[in-house]
C-alpha atoms as a PDB file:
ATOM      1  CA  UNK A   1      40.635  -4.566 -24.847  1.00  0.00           C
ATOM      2  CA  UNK A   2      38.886  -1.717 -23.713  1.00  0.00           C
ATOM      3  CA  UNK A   3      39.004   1.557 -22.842  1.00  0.00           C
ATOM      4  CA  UNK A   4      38.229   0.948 -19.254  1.00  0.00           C
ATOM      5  CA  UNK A   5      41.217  -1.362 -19.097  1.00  0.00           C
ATOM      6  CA  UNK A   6      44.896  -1.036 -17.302  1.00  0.00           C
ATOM      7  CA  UNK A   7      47.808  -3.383 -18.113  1.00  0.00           C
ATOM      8  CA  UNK A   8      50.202  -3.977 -15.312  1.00  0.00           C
ATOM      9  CA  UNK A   9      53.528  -5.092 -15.848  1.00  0.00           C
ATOM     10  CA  UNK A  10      54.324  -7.860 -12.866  1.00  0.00           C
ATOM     11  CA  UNK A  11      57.480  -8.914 -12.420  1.00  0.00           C
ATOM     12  CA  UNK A  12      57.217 -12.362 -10.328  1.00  0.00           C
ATOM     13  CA  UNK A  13      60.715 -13.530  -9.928  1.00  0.00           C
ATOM     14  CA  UNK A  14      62.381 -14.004 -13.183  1.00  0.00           C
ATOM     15  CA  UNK A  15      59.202 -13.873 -14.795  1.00  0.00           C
ATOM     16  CA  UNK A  16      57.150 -10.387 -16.335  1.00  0.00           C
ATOM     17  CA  UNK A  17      53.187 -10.551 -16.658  1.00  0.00           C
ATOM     18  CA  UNK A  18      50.699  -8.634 -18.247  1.00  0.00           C
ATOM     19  CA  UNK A  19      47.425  -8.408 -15.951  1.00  0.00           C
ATOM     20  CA  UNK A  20      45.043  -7.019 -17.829  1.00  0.00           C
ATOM     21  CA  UNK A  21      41.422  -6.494 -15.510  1.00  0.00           C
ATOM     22  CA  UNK A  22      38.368  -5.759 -17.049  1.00  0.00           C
ATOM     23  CA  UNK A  23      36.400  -2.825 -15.966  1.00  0.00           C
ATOM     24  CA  UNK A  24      37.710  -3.914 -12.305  1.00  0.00           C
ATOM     25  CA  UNK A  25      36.322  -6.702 -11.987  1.00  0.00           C
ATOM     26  CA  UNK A  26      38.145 -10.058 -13.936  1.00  0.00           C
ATOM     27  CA  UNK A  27      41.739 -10.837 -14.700  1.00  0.00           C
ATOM     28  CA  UNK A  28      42.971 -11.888 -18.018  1.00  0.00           C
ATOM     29  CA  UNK A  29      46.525 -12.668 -17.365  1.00  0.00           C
ATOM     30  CA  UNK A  30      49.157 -13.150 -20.084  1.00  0.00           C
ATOM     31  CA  UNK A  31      52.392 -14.880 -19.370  1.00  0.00           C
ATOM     32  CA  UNK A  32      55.530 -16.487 -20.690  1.00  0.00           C
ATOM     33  CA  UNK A  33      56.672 -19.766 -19.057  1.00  0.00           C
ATOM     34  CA  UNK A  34      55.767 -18.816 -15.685  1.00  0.00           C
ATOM     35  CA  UNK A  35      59.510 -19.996 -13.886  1.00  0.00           C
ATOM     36  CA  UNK A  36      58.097 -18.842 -10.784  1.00  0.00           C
ATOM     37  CA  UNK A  37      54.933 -20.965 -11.132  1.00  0.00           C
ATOM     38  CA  UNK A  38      51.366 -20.419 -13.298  1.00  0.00           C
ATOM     39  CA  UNK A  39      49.548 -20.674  -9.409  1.00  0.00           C
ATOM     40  CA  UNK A  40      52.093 -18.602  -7.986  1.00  0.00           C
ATOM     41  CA  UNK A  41      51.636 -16.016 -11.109  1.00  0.00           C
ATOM     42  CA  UNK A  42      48.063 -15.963 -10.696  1.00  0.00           C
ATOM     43  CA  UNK A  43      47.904 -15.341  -6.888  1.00  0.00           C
ATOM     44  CA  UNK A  44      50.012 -12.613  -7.273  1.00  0.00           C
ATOM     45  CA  UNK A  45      48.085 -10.756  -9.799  1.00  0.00           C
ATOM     46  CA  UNK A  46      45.276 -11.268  -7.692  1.00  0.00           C
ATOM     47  CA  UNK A  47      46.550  -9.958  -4.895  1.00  0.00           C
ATOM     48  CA  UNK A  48      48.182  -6.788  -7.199  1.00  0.00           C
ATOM     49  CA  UNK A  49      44.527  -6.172  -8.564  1.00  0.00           C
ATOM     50  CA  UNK A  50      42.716  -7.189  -5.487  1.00  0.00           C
ATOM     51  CA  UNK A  51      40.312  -9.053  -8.655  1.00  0.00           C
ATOM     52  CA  UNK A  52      39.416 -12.918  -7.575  1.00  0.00           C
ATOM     53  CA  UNK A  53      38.200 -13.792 -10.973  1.00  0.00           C
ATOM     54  CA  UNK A  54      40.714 -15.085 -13.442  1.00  0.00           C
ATOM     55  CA  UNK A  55      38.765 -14.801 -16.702  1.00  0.00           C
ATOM     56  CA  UNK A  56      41.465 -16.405 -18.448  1.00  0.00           C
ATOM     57  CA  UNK A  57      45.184 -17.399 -18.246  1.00  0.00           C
ATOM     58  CA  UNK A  58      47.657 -17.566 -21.291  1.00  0.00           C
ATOM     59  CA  UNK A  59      50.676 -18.680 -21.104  1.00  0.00           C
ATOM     60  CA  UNK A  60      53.079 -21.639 -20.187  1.00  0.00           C
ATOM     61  CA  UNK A  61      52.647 -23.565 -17.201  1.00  0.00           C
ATOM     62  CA  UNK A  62      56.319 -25.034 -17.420  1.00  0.00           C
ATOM     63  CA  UNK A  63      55.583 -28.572 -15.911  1.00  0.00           C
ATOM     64  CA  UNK A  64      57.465 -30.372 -19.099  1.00  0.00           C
ATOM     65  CA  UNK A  65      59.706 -32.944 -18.352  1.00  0.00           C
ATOM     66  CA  UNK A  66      60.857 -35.170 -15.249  1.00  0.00           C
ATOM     67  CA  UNK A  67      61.731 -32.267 -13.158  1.00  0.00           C
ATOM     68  CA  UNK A  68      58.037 -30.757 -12.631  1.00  0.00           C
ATOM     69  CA  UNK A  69      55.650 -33.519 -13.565  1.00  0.00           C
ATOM     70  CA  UNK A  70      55.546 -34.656 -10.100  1.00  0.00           C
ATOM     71  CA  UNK A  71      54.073 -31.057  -9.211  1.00  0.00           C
ATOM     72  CA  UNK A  72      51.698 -31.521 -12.022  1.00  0.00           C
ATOM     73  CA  UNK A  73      48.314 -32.895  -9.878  1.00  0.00           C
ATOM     74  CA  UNK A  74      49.223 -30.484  -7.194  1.00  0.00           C
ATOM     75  CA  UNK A  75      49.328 -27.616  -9.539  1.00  0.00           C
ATOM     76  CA  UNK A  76      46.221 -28.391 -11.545  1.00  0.00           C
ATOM     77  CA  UNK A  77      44.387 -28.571  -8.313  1.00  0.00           C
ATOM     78  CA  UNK A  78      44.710 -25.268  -7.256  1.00  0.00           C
ATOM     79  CA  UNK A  79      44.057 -23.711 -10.534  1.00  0.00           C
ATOM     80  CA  UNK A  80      40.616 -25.874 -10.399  1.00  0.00           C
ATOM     81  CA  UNK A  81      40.237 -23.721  -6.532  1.00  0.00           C
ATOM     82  CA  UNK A  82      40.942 -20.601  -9.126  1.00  0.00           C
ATOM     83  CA  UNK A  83      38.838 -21.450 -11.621  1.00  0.00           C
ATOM     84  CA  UNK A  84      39.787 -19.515 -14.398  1.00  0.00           C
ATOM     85  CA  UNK A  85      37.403 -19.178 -17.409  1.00  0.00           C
ATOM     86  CA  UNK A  86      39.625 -19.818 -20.037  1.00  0.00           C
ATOM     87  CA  UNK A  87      42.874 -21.559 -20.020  1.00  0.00           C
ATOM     88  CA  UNK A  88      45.309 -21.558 -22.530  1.00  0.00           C
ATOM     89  CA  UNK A  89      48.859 -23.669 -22.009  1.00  0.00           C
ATOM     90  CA  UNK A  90      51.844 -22.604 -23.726  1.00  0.00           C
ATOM     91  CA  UNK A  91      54.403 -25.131 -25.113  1.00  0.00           C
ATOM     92  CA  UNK A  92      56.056 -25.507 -22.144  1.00  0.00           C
ATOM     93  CA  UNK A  93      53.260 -26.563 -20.104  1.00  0.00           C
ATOM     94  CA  UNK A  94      54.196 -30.082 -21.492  1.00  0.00           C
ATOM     95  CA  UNK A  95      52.002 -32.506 -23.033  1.00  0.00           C
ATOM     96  CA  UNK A  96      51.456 -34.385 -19.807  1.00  0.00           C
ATOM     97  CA  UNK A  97      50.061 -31.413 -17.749  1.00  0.00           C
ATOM     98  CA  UNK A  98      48.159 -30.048 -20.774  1.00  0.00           C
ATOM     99  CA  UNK A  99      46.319 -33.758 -21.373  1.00  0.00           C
ATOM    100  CA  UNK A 100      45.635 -33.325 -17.924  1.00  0.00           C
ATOM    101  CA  UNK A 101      44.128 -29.479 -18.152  1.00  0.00           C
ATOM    102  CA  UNK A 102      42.310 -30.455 -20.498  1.00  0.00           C
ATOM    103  CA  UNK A 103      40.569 -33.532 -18.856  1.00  0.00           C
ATOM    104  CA  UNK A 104      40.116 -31.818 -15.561  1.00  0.00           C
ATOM    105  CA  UNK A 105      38.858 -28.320 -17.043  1.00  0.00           C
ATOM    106  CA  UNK A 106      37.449 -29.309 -20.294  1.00  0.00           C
ATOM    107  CA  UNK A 107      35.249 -25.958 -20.671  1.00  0.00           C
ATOM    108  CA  UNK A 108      37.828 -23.835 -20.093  1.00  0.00           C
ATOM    109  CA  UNK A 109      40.823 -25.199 -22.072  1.00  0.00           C
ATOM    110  CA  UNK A 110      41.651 -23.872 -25.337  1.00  0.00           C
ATOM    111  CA  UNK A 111      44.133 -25.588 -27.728  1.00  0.00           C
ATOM    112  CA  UNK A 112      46.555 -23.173 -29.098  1.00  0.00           C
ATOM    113  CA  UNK A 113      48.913 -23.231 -32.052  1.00  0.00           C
ATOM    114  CA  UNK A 114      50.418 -20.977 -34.427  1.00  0.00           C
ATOM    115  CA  UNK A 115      47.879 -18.311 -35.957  1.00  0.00           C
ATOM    116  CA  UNK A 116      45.648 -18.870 -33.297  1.00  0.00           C
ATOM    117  CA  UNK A 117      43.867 -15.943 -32.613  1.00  0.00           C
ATOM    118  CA  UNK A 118      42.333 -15.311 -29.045  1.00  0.00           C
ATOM    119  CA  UNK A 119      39.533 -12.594 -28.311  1.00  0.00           C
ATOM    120  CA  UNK A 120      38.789 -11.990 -24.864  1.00  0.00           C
ATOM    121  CA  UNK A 121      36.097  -9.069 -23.625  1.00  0.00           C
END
């Protein structure tokens, strides 16, 4: 991070983001498990910033189990539409949806695990 940078906090229904935008002009947003939705995250910080580009997204998608796999082609086509840079799915994305982000938006996924370390900028 830079010195040009500003973290927002975002508070999205029951969930609290950090937007971070680079010199004005991409979005690196940082989330938990997203409860309101990863899409529904994302617009919102793009409409807080007024930034389009999503450089990357971290964070859970929560689309494990039963419950939200059915919303799992439907979400992963609108965050092809946003067309982030760099994805990286949390645990509760699910290991359905996160096959899936990673078939559909093979350049931008990144496998995390413990340790991992992420630079961005």
């Amino acid at each position: 991070m830079g010195q040009h940078i500003t973290l927002l906090p975002v508070d999205v229904a029951d969930v609290t983001i950090l937007v971070d935008n680079f010199l004005d002009i991409l979005l690196l947003v940082l989330s938990a498990c997203s409860h309101a939705g990863a899409i529904n995250v994302l617009k919102h910080a793009q409409h807080l910033t007024g930034i389009d580009k999503v450089h990357a997204f971290v964070g859970g998608f929560h689309l494990t189990g039963g419950l939200f796999e059915d919303i799992i082609p439907r979400t992963i086509t609108e965050l092809v539409t946003i067309d982030p840079d760099i994805i990286v799915p949390g645990h509760c994305t699910g290991w359905r949806a996160t096959h899936e982000l990673a078939r559909q938006l093979p350049d931008a996924y990144v496998q995390t695990s413990v340790g991992k370390r992420l630079h961005f900028g």
